[in-house]
C-alpha atoms as a PDB file:
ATOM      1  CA  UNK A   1     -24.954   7.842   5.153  1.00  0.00           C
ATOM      2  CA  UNK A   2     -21.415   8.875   5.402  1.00  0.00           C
ATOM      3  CA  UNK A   3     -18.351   6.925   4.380  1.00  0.00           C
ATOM      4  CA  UNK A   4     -15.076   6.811   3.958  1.00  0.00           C
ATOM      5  CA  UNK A   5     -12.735   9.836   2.790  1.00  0.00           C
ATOM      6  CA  UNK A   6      -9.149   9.402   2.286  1.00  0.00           C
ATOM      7  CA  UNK A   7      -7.075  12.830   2.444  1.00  0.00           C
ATOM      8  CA  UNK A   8      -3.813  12.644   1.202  1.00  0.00           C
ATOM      9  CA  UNK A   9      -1.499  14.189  -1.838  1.00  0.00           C
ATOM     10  CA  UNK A  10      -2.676  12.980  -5.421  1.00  0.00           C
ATOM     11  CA  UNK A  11      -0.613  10.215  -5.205  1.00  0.00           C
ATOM     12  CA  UNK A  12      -0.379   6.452  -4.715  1.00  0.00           C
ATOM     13  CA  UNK A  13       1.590   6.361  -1.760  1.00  0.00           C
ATOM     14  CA  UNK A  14       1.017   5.307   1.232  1.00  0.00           C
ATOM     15  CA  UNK A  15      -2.987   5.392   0.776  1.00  0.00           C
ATOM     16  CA  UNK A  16      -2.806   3.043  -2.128  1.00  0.00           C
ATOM     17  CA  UNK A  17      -3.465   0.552   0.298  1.00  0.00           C
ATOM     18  CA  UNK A  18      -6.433   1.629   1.853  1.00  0.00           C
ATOM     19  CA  UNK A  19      -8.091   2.048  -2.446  1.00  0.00           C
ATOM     20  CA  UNK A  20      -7.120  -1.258  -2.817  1.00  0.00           C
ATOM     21  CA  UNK A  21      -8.402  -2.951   0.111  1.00  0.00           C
ATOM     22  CA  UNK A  22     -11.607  -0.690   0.135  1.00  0.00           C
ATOM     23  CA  UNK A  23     -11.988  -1.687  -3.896  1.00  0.00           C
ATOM     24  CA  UNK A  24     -11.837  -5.250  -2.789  1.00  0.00           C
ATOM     25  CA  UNK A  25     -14.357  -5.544  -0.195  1.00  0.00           C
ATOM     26  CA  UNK A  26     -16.568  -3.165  -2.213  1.00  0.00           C
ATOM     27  CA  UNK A  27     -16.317  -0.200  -0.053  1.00  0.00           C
ATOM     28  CA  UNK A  28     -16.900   2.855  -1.728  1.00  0.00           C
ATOM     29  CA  UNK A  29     -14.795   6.203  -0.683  1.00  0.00           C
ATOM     30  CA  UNK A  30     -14.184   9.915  -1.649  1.00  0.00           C
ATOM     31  CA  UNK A  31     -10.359  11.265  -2.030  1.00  0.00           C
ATOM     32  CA  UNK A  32      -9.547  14.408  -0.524  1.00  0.00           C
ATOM     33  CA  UNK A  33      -6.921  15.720  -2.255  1.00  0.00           C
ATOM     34  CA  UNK A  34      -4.305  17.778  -1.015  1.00  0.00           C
ATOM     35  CA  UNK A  35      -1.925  20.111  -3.231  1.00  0.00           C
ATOM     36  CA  UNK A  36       1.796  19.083  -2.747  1.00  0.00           C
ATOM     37  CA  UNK A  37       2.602  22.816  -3.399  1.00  0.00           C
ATOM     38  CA  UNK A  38       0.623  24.211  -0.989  1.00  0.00           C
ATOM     39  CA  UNK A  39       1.606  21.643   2.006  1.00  0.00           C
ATOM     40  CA  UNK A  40       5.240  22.469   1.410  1.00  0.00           C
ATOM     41  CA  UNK A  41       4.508  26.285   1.258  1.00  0.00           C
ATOM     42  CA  UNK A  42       2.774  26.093   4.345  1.00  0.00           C
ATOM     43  CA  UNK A  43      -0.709  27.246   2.932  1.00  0.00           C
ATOM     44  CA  UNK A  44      -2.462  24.090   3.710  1.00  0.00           C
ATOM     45  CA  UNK A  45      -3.789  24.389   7.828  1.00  0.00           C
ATOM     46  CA  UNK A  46      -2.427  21.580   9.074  1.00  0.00           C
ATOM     47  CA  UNK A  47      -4.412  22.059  12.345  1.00  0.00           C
ATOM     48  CA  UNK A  48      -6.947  19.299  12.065  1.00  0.00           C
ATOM     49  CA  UNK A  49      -3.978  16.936  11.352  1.00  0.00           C
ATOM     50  CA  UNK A  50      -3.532  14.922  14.721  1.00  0.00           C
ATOM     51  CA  UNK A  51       0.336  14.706  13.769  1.00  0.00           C
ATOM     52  CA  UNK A  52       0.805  16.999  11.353  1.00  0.00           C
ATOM     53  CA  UNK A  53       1.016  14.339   8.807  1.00  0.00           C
ATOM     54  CA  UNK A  54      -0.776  12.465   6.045  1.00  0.00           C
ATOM     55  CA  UNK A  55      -2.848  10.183   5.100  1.00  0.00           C
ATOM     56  CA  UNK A  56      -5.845  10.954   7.137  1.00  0.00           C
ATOM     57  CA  UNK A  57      -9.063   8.348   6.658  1.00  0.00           C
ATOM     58  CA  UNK A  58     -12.317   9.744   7.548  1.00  0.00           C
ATOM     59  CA  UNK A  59     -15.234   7.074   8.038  1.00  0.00           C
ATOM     60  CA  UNK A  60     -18.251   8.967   9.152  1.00  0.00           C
ATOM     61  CA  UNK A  61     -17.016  11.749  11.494  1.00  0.00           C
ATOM     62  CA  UNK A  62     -14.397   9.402  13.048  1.00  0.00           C
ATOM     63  CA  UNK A  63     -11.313  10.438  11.879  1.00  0.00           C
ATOM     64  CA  UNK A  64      -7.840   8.076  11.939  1.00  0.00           C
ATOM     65  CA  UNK A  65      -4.223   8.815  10.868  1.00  0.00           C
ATOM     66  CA  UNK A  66      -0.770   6.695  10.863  1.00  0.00           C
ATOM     67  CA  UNK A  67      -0.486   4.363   8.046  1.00  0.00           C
ATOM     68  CA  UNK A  68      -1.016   0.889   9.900  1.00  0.00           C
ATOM     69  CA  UNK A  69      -3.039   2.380  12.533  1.00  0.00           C
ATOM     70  CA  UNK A  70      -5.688   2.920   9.723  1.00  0.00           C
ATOM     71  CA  UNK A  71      -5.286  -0.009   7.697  1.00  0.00           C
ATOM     72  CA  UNK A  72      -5.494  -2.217  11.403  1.00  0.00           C
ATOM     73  CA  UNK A  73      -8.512  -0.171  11.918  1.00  0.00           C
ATOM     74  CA  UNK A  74      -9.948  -1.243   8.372  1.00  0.00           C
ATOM     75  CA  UNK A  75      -8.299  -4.947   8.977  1.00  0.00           C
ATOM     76  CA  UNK A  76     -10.654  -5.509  11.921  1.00  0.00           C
ATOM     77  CA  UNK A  77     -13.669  -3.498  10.731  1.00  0.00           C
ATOM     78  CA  UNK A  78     -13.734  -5.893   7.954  1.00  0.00           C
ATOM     79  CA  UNK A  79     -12.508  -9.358   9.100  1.00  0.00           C
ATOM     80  CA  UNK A  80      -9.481  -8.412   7.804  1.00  0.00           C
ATOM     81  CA  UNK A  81      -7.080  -9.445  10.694  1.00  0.00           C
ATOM     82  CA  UNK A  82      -6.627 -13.084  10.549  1.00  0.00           C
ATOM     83  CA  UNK A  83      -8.464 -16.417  12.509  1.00  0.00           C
ATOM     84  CA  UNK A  84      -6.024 -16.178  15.617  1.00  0.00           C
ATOM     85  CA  UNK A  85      -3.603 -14.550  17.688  1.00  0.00           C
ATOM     86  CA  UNK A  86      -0.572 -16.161  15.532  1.00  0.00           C
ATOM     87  CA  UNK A  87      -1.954 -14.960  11.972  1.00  0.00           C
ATOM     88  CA  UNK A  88      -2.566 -11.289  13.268  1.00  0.00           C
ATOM     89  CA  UNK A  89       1.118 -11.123  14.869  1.00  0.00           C
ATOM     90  CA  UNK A  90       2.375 -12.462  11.751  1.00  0.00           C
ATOM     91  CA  UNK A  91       0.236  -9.693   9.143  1.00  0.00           C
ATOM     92  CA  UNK A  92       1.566  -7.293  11.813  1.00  0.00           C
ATOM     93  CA  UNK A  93       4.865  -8.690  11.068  1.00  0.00           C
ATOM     94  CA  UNK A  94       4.337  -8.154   7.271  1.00  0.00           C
ATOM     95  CA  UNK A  95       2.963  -5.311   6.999  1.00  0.00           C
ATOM     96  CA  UNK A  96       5.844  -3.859   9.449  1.00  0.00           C
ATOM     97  CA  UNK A  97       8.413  -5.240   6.907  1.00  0.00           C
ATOM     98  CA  UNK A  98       6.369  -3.240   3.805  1.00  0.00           C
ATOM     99  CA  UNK A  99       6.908  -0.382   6.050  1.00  0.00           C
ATOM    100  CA  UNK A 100      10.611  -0.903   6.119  1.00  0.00           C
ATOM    101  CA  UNK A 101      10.853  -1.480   2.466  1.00  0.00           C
ATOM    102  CA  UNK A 102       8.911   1.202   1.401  1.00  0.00           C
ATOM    103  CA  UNK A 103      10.840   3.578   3.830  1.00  0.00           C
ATOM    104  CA  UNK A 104      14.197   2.600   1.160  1.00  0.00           C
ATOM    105  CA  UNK A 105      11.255   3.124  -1.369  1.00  0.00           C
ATOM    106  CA  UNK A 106      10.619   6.001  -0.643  1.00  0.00           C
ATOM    107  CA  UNK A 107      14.086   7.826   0.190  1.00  0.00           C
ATOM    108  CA  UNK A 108      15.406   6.676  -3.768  1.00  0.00           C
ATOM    109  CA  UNK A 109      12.312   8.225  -5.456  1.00  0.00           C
ATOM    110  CA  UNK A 110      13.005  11.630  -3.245  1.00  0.00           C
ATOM    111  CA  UNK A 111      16.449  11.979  -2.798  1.00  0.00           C
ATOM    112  CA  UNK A 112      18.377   9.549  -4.973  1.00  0.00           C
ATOM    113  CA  UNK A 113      16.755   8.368  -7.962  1.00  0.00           C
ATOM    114  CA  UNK A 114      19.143   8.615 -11.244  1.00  0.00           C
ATOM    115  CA  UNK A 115      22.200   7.955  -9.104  1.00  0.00           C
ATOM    116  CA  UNK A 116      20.884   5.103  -6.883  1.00  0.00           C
ATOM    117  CA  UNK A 117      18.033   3.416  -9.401  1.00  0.00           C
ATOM    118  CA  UNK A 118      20.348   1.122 -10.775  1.00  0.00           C
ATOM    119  CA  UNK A 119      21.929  -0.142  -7.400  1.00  0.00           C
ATOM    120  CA  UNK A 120      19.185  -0.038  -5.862  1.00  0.00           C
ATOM    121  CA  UNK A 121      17.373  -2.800  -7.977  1.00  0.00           C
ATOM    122  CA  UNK A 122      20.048  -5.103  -8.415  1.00  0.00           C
ATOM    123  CA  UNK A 123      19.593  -5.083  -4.642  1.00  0.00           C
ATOM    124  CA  UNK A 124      15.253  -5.483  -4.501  1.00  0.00           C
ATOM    125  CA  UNK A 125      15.637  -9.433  -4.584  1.00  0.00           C
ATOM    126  CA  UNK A 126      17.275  -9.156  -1.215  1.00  0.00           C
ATOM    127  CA  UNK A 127      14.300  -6.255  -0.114  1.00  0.00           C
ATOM    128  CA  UNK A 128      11.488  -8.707  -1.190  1.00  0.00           C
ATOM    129  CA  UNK A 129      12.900 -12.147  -0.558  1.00  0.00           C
ATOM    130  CA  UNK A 130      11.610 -12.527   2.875  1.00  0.00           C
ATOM    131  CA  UNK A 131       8.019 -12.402   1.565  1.00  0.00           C
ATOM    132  CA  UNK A 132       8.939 -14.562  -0.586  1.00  0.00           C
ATOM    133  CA  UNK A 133      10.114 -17.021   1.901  1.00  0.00           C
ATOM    134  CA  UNK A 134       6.784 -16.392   3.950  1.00  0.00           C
ATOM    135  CA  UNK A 135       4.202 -16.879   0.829  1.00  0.00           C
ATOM    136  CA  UNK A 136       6.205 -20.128   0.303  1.00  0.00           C
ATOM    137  CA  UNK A 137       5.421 -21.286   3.731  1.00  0.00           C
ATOM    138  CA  UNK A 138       1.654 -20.686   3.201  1.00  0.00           C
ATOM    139  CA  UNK A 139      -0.015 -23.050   1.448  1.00  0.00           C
ATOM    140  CA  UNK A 140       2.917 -23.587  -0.739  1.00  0.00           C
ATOM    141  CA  UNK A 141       2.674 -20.116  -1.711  1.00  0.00           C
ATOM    142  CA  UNK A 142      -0.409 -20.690  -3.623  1.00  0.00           C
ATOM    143  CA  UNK A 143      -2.583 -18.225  -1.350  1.00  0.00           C
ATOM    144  CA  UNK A 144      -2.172 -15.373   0.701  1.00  0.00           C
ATOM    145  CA  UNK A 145       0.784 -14.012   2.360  1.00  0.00           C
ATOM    146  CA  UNK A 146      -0.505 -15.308   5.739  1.00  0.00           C
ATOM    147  CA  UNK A 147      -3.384 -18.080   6.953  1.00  0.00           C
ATOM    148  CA  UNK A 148      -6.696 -19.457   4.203  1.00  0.00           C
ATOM    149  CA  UNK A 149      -8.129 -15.669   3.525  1.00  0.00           C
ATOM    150  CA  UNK A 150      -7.100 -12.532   2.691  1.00  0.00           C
ATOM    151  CA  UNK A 151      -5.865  -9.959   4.963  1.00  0.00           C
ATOM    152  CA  UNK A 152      -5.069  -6.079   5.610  1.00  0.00           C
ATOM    153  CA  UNK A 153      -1.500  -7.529   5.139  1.00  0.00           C
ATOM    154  CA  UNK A 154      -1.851  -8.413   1.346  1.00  0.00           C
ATOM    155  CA  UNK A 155      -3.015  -4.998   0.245  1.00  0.00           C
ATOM    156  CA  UNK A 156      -0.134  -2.996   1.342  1.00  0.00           C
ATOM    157  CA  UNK A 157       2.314  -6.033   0.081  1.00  0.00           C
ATOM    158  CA  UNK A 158       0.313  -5.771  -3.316  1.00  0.00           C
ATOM    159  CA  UNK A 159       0.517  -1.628  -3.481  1.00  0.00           C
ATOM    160  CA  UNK A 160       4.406  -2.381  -2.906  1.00  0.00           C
ATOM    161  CA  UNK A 161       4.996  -4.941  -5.706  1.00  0.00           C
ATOM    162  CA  UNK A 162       3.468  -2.824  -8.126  1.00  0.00           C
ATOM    163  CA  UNK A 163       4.850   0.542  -7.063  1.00  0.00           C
ATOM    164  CA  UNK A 164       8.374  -1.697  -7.687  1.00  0.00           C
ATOM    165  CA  UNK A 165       6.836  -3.246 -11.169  1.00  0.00           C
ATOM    166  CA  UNK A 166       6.376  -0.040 -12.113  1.00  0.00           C
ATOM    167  CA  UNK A 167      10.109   1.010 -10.749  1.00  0.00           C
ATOM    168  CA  UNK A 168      11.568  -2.290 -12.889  1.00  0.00           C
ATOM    169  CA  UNK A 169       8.737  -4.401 -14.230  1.00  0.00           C
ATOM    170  CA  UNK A 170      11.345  -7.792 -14.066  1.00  0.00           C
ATOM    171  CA  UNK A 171      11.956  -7.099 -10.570  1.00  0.00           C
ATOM    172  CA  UNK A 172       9.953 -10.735  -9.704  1.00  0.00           C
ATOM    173  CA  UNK A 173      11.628 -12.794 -12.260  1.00  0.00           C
ATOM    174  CA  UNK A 174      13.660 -14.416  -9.149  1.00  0.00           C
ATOM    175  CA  UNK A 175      10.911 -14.642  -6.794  1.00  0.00           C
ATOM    176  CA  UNK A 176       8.588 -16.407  -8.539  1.00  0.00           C
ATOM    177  CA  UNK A 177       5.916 -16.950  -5.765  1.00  0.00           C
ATOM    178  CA  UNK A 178       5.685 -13.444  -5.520  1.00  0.00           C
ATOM    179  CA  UNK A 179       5.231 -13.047  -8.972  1.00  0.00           C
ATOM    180  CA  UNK A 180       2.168 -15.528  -9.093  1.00  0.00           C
ATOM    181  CA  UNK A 181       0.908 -13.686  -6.035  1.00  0.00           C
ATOM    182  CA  UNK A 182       0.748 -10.251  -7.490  1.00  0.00           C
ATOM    183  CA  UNK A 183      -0.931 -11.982 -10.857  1.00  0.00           C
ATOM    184  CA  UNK A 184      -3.312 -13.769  -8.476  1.00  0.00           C
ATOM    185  CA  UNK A 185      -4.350 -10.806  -6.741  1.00  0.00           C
ATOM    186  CA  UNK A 186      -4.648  -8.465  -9.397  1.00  0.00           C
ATOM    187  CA  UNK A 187      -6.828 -11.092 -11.197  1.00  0.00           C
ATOM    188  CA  UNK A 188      -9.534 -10.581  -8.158  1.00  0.00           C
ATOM    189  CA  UNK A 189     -12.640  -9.242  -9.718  1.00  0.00           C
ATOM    190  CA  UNK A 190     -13.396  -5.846  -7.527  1.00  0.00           C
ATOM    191  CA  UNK A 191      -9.159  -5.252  -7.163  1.00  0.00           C
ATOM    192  CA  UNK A 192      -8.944  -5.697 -11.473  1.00  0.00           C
ATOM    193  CA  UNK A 193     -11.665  -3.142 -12.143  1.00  0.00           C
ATOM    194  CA  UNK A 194      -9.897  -0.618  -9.886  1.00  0.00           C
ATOM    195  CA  UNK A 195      -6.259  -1.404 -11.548  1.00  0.00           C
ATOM    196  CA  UNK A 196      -8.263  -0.359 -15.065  1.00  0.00           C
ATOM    197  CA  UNK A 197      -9.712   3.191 -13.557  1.00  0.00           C
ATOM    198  CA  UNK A 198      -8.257   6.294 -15.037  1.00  0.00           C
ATOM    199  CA  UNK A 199      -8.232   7.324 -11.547  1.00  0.00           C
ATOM    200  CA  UNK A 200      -5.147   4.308 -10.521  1.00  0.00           C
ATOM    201  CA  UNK A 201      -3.960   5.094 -13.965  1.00  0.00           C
ATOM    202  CA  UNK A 202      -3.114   8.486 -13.593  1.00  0.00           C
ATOM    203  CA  UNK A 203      -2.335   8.512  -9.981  1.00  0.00           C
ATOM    204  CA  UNK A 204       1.807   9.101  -9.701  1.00  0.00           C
ATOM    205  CA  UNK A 205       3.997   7.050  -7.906  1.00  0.00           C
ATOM    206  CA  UNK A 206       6.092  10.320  -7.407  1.00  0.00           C
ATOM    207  CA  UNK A 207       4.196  13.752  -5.882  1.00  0.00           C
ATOM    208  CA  UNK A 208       4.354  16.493  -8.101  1.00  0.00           C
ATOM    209  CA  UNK A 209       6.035  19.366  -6.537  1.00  0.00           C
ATOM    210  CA  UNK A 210       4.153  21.785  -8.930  1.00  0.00           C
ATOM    211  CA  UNK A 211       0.820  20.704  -8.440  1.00  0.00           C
END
């Protein structure tokens, strides 16, 4: 029966949300892996691409791009979306403001990393406090970052926290909800066998632009 393939660069990125909430519900999937060096030299056909873009999720022969678009798809195909209309504005919300965040992210690794790294983190309080604020208003900030049960929401929060451990692993020391909350997910049984693959491991933060 077929399942789910994830095409995108060897890279964490923006699919690392889709491994981790796939991991989680105990969805197995195949990685299609696309060279960096041929995208950029224009060797890869980029035809099939709806908008010329990455990542692409496959489930069957249905195929899906745009970032949220495929983890809403995911949300709802596996209860994923919150108990009301309120809880699913509000993971829109979040996962809108990961977006925004990892757009920042994203232009320091690429285009200003050993000149902006340092300002850049003394400013990633400010970036991350308003999920802070959010998790503390749920539940105390003892659960999720929105309503009882897990959501579509938390995974690409989650792949964003640890991208930015990994950028400057005290960067929670001042948020300490979100520090609980990226202990407390990591802890969950299917999410802490991926985090030990050599596969999440080895996969960059960073594309290599000579592979």
């Amino acid at each position: 029966m077929p399942g789910y393939t994830i095409t995108y660069f060897y890279l964490r990125g923006r699919a690392e949300p889709f491994r981790l909430l796939l991991s989680d519900q105990g969805q197995p999937w195949t990685e299609d892996v696309v060279s960096a060096r041929s995208w950029l030299q224009g060797q890869y056909d980029k035809t099939p691409l709806l908008f010329g873009q990455l990542p692409r999720l496959r489930d069957g022969d249905f195929a899906l791009f745009q970032t949220s678009a495929i983890l809403r798809y995911l949300g709802r195909k596996h209860d994923l979306c919150g108990s009301n209309m309120q809880e699913a504005a509000h993971i829109d919300m979040v996962t809108d403001g990961v977006e925004d965040v990892r757009v920042k992210y994203s232009k320091l690794l690429y285009e200003n990393y050993e000149e902006g790294r340092e300002d850049y983190c003394k400013n990633l309080p400010n970036l991350l406090k308003p999920f802070e604020s959010l998790l503390s208003k749920n539940n105390t900030g003892a659960g999720f970052i929105v309503g009882p049960k897990i959501s579509f929401a938390d995974y690409t929060l989650l792949s964003l926290l640890l991208d930015h451990l990994e950028l400057d692993q005290c960067c929670l020391q001042s948020l300490p909800l979100l520090e609980a909350y990226v202990q407390r997910m990591c802890a969950r049984p299917q999410i802490a066998a991926y985090l030990k693959t050599e596969e999440y491991k080895k996969r960059p933060v960073k594309v290599n632009l000579d592979e």
